[in-house]
Protein backbone atom coordinates (compact mmCIF):
# COMPACT_ATOMS: atom_id res chain seq x y z
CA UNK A 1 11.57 9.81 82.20
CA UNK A 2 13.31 11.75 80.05
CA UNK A 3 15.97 9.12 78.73
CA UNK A 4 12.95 7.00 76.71
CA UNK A 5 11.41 10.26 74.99
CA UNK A 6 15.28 11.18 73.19
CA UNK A 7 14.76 8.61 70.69
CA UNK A 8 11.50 10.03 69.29
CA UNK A 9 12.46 13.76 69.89
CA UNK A 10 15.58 12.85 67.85
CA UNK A 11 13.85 11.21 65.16
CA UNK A 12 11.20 14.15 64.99
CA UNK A 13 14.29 17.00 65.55
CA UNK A 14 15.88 15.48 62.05
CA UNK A 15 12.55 15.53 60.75
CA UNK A 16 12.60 19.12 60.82
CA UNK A 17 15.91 19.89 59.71
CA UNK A 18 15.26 18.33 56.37
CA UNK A 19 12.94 20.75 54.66
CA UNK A 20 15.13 23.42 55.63
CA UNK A 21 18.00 22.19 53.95
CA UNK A 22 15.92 23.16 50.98
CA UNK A 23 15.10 26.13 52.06
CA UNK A 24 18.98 27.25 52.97
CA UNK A 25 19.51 25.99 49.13
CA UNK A 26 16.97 28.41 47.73
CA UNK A 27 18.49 31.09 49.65
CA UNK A 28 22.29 30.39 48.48
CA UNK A 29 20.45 30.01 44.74
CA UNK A 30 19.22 33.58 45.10
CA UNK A 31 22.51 34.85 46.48
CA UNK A 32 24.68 33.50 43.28
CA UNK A 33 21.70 35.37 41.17
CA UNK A 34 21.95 38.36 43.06
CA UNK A 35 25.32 38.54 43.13
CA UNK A 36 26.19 37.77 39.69
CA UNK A 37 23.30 40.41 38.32
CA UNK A 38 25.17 43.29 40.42
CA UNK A 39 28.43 41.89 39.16
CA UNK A 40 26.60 42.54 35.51
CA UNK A 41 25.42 45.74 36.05
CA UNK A 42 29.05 47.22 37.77
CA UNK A 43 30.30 45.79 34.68
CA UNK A 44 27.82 47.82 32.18
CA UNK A 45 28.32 50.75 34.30
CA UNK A 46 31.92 50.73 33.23
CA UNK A 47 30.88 51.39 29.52
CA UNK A 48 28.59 54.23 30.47
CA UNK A 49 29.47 57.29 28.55
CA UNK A 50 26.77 59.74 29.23
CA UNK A 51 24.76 61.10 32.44
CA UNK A 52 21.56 60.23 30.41
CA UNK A 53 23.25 56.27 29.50
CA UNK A 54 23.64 56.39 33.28
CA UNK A 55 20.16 56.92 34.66
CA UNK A 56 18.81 55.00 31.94
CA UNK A 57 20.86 51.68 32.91
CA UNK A 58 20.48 52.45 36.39
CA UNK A 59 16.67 52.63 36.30
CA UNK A 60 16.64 49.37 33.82
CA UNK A 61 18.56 47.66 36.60
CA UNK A 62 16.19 49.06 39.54
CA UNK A 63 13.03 47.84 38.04
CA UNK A 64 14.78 44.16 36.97
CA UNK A 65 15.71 43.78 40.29
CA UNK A 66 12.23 44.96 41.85
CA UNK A 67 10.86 42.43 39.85
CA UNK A 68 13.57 39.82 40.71
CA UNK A 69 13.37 40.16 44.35
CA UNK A 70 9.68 40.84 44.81
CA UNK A 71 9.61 36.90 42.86
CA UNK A 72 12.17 35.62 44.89
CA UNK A 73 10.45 37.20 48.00
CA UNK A 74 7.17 35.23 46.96
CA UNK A 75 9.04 31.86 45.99
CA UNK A 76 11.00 31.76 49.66
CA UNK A 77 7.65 32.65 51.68
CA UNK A 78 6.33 29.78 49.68
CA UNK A 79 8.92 27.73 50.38
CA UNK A 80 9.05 28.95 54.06
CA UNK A 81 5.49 28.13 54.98
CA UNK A 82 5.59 24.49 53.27
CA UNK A 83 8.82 24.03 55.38
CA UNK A 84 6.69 25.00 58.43
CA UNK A 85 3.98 22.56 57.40
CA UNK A 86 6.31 19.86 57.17
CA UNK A 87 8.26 20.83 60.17
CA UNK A 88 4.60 20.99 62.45
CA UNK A 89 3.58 17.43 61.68
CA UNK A 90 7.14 15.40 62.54
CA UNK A 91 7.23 17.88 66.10
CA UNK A 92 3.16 17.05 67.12
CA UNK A 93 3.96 13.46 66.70
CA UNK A 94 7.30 13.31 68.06
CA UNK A 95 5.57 15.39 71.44
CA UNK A 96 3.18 13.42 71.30
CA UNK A 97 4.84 9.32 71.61
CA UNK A 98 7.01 11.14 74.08
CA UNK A 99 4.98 12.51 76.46
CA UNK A 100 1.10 11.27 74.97
């Protein structure tokens, strides 16, 4: 019984895996950001010529990247639950010409 429900479990699996795809892409987009923000701010640091130059950058930095992340946190659960959505609809109807 198994053997005719593959084709529709298949066709419902790579359903799912598409939205994702956009997901993972959002995810490698932040990293780059992320990475090439701290690669900023190590370079600033390197000019620093004061204590005071120090906590000011350093606190200019914190609250950018509060505000960075906390946006990126709310863009990827966005993301995340409209990849969910998508994902739900493609499984229930795959389940259900397999086994309904």
């Amino acid at each position: 019984m198994a053997i005719p429900a593959t084709p529709h479990w298949s066709a419902s699996s790579s359903a799912c895996a598409t939205p994702w795809w956009s997901y993972n892409n959002k995810v490698l987009e932040f990293a780059q950001i992320n990475t090439e923000v701290a690669f900023g701010f190590a370079q600033k640091l390197s000019d620093v010529k004061s204590p005071s130059d120090f906590i000011e950058l350093s606190t200019e930095h914190s609250r950018k990247q509060f505000e960075t992340l906390t946006a990126q946190t709310k863009e990827l659960a966005a993301l995340a639950q409209k990849v969910t959505l998508a994902t739900a609809e493609p499984l229930r109807t795959g389940l259900t010409k397999a086994f309904g």
